[in-house]
Protein backbone atom coordinates (compact mmCIF):
# COMPACT_ATOMS: atom_id res chain seq x y z
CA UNK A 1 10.06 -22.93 10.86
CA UNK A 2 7.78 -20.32 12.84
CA UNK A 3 7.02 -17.00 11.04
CA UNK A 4 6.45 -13.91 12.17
CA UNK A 5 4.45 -11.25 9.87
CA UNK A 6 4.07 -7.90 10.81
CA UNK A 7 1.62 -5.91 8.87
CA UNK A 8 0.60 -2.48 8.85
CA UNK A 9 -3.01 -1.81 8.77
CA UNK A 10 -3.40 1.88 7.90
CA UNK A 11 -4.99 1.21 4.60
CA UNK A 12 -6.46 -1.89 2.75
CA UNK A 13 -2.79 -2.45 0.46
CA UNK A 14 -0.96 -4.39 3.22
CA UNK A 15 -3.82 -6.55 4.35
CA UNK A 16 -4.51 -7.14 0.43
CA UNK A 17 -1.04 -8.25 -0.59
CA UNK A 18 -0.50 -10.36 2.82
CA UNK A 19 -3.70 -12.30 1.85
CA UNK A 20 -2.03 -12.98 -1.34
CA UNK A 21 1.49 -13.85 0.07
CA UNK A 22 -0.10 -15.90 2.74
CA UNK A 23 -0.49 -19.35 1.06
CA UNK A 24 3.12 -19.19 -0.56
CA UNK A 25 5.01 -18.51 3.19
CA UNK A 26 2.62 -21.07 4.69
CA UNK A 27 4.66 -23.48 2.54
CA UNK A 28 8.15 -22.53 4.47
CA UNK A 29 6.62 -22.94 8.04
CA UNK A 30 4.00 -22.22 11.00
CA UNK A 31 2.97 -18.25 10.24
CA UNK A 32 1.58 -16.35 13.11
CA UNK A 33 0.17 -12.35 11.98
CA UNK A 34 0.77 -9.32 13.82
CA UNK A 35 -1.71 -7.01 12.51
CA UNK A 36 -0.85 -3.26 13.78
CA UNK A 37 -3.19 -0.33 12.99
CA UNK A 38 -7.52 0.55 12.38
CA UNK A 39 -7.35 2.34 9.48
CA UNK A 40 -8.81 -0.76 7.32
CA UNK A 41 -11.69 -1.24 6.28
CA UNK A 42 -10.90 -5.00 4.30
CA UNK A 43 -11.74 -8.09 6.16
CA UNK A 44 -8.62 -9.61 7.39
CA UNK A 45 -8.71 -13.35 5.99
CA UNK A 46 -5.08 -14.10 8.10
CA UNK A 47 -4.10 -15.90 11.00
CA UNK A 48 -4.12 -12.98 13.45
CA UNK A 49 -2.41 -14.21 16.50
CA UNK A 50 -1.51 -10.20 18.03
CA UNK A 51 -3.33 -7.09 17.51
CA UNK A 52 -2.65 -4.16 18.25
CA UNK A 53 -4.37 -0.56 17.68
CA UNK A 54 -1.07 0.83 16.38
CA UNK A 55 0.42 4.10 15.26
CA UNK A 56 -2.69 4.55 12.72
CA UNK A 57 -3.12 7.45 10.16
CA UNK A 58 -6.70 9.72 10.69
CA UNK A 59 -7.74 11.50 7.76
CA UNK A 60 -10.38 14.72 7.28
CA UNK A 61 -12.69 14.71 4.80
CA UNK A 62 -11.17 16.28 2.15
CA UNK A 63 -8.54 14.35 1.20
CA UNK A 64 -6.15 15.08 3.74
CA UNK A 65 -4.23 13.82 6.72
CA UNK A 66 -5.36 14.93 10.12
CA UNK A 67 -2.25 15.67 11.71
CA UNK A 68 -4.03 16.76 15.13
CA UNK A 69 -6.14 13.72 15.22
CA UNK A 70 -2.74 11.15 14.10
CA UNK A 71 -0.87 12.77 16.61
CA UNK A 72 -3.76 12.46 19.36
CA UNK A 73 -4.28 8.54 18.49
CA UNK A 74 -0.61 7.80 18.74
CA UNK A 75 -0.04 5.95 22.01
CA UNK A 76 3.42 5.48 22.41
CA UNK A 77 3.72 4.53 25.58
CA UNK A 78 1.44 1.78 25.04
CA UNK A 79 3.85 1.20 21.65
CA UNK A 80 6.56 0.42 23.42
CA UNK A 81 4.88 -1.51 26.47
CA UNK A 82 3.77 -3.94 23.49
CA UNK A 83 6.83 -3.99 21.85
CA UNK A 84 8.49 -4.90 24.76
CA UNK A 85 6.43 -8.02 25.43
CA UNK A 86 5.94 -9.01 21.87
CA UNK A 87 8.02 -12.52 22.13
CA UNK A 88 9.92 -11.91 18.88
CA UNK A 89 12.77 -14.39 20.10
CA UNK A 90 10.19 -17.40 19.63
CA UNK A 91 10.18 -17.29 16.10
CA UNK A 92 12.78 -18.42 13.48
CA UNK A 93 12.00 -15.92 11.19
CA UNK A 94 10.33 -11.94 11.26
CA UNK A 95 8.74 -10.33 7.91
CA UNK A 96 8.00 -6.79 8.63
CA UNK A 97 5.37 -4.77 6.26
CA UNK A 98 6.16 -0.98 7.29
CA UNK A 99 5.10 -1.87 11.17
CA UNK A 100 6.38 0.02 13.72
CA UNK A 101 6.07 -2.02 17.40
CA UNK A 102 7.54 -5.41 15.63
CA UNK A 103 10.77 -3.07 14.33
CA UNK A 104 11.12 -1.54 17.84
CA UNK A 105 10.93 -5.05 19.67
CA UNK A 106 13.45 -6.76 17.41
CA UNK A 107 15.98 -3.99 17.72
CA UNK A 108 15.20 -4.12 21.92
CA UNK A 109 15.83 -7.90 21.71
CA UNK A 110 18.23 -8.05 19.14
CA UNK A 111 16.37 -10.18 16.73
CA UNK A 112 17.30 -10.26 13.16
CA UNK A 113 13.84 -9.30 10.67
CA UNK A 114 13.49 -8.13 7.03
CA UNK A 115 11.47 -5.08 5.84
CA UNK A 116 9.59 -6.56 3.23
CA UNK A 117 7.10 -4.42 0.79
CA UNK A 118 6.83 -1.20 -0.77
CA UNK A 119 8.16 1.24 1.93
CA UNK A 120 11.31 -1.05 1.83
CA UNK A 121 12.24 0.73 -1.52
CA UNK A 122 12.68 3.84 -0.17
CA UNK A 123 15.68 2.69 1.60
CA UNK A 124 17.05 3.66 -2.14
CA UNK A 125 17.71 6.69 -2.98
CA UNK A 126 17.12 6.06 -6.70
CA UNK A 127 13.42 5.49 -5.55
CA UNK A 128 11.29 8.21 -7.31
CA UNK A 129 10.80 11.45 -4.78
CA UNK A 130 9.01 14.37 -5.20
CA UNK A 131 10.89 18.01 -6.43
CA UNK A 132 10.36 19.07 -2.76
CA UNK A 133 11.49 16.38 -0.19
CA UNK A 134 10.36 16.22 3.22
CA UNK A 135 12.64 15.89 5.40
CA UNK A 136 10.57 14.30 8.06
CA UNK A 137 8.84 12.18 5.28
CA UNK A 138 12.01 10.67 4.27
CA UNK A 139 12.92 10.07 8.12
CA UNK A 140 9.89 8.36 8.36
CA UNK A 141 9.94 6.04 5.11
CA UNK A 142 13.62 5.23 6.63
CA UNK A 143 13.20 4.64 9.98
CA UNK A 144 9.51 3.56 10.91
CA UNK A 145 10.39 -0.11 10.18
CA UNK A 146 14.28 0.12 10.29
CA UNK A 147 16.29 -2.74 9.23
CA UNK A 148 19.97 -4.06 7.63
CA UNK A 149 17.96 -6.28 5.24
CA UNK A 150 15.30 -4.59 3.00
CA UNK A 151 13.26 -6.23 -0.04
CA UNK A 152 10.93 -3.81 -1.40
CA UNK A 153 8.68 -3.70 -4.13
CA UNK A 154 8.35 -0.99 -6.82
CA UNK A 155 6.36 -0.04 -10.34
CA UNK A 156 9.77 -1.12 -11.68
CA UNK A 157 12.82 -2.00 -10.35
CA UNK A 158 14.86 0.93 -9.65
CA UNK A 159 17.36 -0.65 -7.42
CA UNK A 160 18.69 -4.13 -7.29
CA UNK A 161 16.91 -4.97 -4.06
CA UNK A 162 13.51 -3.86 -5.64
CA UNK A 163 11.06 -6.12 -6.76
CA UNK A 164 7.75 -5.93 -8.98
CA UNK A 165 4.48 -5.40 -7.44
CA UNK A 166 2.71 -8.16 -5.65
CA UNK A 167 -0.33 -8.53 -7.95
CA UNK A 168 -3.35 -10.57 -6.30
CA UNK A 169 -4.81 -13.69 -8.25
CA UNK A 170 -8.11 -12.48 -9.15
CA UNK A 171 -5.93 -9.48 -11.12
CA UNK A 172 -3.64 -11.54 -12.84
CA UNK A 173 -5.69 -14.44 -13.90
CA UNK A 174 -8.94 -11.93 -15.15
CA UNK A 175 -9.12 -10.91 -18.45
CA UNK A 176 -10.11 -6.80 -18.27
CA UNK A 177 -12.67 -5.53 -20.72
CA UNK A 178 -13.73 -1.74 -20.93
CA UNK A 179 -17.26 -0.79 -19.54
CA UNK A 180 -18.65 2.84 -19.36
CA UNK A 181 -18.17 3.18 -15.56
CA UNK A 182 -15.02 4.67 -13.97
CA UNK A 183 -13.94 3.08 -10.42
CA UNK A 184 -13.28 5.74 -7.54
CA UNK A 185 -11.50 4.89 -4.55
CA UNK A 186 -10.39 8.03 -2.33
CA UNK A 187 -10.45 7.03 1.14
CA UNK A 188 -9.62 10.48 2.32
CA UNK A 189 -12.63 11.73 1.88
CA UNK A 190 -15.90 11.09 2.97
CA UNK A 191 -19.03 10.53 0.96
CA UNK A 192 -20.93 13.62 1.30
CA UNK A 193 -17.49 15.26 -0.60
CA UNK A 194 -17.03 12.29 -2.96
CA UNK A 195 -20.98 13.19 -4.06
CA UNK A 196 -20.60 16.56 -4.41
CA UNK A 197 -17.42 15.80 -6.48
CA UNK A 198 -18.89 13.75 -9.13
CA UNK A 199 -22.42 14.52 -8.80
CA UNK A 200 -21.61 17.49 -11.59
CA UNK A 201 -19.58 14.83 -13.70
CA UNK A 202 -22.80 14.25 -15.74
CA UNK A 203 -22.82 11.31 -18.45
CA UNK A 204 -20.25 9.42 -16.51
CA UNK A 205 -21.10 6.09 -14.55
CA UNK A 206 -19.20 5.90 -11.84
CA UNK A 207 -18.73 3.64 -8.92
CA UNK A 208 -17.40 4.89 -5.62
CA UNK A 209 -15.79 2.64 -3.21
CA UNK A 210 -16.47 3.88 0.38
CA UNK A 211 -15.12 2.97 3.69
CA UNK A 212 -18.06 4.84 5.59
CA UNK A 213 -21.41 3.48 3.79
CA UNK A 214 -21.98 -0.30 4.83
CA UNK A 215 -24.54 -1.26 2.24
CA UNK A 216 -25.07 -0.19 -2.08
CA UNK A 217 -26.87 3.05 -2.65
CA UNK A 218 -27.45 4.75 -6.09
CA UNK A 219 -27.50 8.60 -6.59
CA UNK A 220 -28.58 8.78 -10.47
CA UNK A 221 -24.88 8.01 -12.03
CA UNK A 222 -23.28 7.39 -9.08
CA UNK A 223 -22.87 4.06 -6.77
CA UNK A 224 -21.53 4.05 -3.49
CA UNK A 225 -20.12 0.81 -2.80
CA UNK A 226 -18.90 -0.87 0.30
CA UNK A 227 -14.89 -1.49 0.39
CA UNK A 228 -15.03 -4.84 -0.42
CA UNK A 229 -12.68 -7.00 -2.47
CA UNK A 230 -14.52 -9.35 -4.92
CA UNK A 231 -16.87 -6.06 -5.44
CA UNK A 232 -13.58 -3.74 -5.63
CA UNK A 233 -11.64 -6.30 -8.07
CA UNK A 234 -14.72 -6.62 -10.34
CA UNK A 235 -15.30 -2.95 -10.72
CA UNK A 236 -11.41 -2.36 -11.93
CA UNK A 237 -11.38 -5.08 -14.21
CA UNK A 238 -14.12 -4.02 -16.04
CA UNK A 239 -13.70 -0.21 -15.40
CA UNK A 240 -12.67 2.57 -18.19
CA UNK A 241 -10.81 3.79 -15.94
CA UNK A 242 -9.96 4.27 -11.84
CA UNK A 243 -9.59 7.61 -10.14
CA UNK A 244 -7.31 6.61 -6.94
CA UNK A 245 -5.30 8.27 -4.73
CA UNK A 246 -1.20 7.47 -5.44
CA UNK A 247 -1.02 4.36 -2.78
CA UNK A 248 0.99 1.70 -4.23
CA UNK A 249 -1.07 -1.73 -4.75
CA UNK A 250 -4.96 -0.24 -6.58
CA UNK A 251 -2.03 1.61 -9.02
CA UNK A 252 -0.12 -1.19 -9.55
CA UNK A 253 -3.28 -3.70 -10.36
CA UNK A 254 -4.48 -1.09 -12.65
CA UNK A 255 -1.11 -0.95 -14.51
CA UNK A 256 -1.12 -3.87 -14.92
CA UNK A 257 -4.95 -4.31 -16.51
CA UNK A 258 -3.75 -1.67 -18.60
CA UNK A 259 -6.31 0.79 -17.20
CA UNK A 260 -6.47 4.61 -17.01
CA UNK A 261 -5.52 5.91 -13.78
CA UNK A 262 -5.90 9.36 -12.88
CA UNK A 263 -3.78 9.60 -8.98
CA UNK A 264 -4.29 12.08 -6.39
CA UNK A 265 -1.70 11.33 -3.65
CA UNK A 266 -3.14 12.03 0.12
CA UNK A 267 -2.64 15.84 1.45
CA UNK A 268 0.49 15.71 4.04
CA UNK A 269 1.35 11.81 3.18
CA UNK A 270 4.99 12.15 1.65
CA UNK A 271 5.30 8.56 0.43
CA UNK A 272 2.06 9.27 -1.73
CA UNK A 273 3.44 12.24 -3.38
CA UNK A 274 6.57 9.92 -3.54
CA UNK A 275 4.43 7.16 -5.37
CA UNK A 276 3.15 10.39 -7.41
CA UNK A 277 6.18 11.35 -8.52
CA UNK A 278 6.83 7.49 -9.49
CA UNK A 279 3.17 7.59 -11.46
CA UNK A 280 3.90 10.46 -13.42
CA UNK A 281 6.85 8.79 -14.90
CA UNK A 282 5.11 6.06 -16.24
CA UNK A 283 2.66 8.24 -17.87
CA UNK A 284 0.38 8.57 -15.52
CA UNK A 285 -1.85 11.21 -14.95
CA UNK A 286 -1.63 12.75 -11.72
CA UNK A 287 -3.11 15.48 -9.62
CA UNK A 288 -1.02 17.48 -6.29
CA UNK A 289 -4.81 17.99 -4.88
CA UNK A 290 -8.37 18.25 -5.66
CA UNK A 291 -9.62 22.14 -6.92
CA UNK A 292 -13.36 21.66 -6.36
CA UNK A 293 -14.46 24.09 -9.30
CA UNK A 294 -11.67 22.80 -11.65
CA UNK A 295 -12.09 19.31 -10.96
CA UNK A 296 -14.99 18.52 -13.35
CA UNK A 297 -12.86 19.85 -16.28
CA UNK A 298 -9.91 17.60 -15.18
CA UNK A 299 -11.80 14.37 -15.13
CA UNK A 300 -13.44 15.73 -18.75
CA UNK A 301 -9.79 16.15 -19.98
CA UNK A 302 -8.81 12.78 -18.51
CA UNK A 303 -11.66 10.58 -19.76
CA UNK A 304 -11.16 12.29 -23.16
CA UNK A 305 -7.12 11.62 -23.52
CA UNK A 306 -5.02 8.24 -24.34
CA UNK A 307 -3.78 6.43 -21.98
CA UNK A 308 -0.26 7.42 -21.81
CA UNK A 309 0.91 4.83 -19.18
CA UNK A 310 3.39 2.55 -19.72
CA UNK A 311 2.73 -1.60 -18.74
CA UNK A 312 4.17 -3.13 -15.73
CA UNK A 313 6.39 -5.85 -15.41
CA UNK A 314 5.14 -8.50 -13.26
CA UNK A 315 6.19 -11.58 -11.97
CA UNK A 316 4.59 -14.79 -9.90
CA UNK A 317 3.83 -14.32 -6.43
CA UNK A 318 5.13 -17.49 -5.79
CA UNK A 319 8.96 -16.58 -6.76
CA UNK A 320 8.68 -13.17 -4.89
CA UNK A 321 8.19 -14.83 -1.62
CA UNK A 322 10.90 -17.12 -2.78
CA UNK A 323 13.71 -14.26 -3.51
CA UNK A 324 12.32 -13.25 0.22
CA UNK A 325 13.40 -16.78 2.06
CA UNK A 326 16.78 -16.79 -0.78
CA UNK A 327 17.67 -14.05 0.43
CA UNK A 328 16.83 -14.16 4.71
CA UNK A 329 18.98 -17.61 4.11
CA UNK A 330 21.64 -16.09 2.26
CA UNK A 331 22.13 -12.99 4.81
CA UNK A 332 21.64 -15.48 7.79
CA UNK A 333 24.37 -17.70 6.25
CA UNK A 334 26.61 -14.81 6.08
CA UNK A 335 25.81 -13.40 9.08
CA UNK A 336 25.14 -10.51 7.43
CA UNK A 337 22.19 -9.01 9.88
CA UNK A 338 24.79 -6.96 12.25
CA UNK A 339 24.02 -3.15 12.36
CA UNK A 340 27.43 -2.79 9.77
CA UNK A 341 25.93 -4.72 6.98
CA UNK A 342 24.50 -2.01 4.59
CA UNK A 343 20.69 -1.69 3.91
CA UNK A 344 20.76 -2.18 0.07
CA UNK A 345 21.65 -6.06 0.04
CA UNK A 346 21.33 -6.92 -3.53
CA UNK A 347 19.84 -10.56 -4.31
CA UNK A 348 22.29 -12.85 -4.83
């Protein structure tokens, strides 16, 4: 069986959960990678066979999406020119992770994929949203990666085609203790805002994962660190607690060590404050945006409370990329891939 994977590469999540998956599809067949996007900043460890620079996110320093610089970076002509010789017909099967180019050239050459991941949830409408909905964030979320068949994953399972989060070994297999130190990973921003964030957070250790500094430097309680994984997945385990922004898979692993989490979705990303929205349900504490001069009393306040956040229910990787083939089979066998069939297949 040949595989095609489509991944999105506009932040480390997809890369980190296809390294994970990766072993576990190897088992069905031959697996080739598209990797679309340059927003990463985690090694890629898969078998890359296309690469492309993508529809990528650019993001200021502040926490925010640059919507002039996205918008300038988007080359759609060169999109669809790659889409249109991407030789989707040569596989048996296509897994798309919320990638744009592989969506357009099945639909052009009327290949059959799945959406597979987190954005596939959205498809529902009992996914958590936001009080405010966007309605060019939830055109987005539908439509970016279109499909008939969807399997998405979720902090719980909120509709029947929804499963739990993938959760990489080194998470599920560690056993967490509590150190002083509180992991920080807030990719919007740079590090000369990240400093002058926590820099007034006095007493507090805390360890700041950076995708702009490329080697360990101290500033009295602070450490900027490298995005790294093994470095990254030690600092959770052990952390009192992470400060993140509301992506899906650095919540999810924290939920699942049982860690504080204190989530500040992106400024202008609707699928964050959608994952916000999700957070705060589970007890989460969670943030719209970062106030400069009230931020310092908002960590205090955080550090000092219980953890309010419910656990999450987990299960192997190894049977989630099993539902995945159960079900492609089952819809294939049932020729259920035709534009009629409705996007919320259950799993049979």
């Amino acid at each position: 069986m040949k595989i095609l994977y489509a991944i999105q590469a506009t932040g480390n999540g997809h890369i980190s959960r296809a390294m994970e998956l990766m072993p576990h599809l190897k088992r069905y067949g031959h697996v080739d990678v598209f990797l679309s996007g340059s927003n990463s900043t985690l090694q890629a460890d898969l078998p890359i066979k296309f690469r492309s620079q993508g529809l990528s996110l650019q993001y200021s320093c502040n926490g925010k999406l640059n919507f002039a610089k996205t918008i300038k970076s988007c080359q759609l002509r060169k999109a669809f020119k790659e889409a249109a010789s991407l030789p989707v017909k040569d596989y048996d099967m296509v897994i798309n992770d919320f990638e744009a180019i592989t969506s357009i050239a099945c639909n052009k050459q009327s290949v059959p994929m799945i959406h597979f991941g987190h954005q596939a949830s959205f498809v529902s409408d009992a996914t958590p949203r936001p009080d405010n909905k966007s309605i060019i964030g939830e055109w987005i979320l539908r439509n970016y990666a279109h499909s008939h068949l969807n399997l998405g994953l979720h902090f719980k399972r909120y509709d029947q085609f929804i499963l739990p989060p993938v959760i990489q070994r080194s998470i599920w297999e560690a056993t967490p203790s509590t150190e002083s130190h509180v992991t920080v990973y807030l990719p919007s921003f740079c590090d000369k805002e990240l400093l002058q964030l926590f820099s007034v957070i006095k007493n507090v250790p805390f360890e700041i994962f950076s995708r702009h500094c490329k080697e360990i430097m101290t500033f009295q309680h602070i450490k900027l660190i490298p995005v790294e994984k093994e470095a990254f997945n030690k600092s959770l385990i052990n952390s009192t607690g992470i400060i993140t922004g509301a992506g899906f898979e650095t919540p999810a692993e924290a939920l699942y060590l049982g860690k504080k989490i204190m989530a500040i979705p992106i400024g202008g990303q609707y699928e964050q404050k959608c994952n916000a929205a999700a957070l705060k349900r589970l007890g989460v504490k969670t943030i719209n945006a970062i106030v400069p001069n009230q931020f310092k009393q908002e960590v205090e306040n955080w550090l000092t409370s219980p953890n309010k956040a419910t656990g999450l229910k987990w299960q192997s990787t190894e049977k989630t990329v099993t539902a995945l083939f159960d079900l492609w089979d089952t819809a294939t066998r049932k020729t259920m891939l035709s534009k009629s069939t409705s996007p919320e297949i259950a799993l049979l």
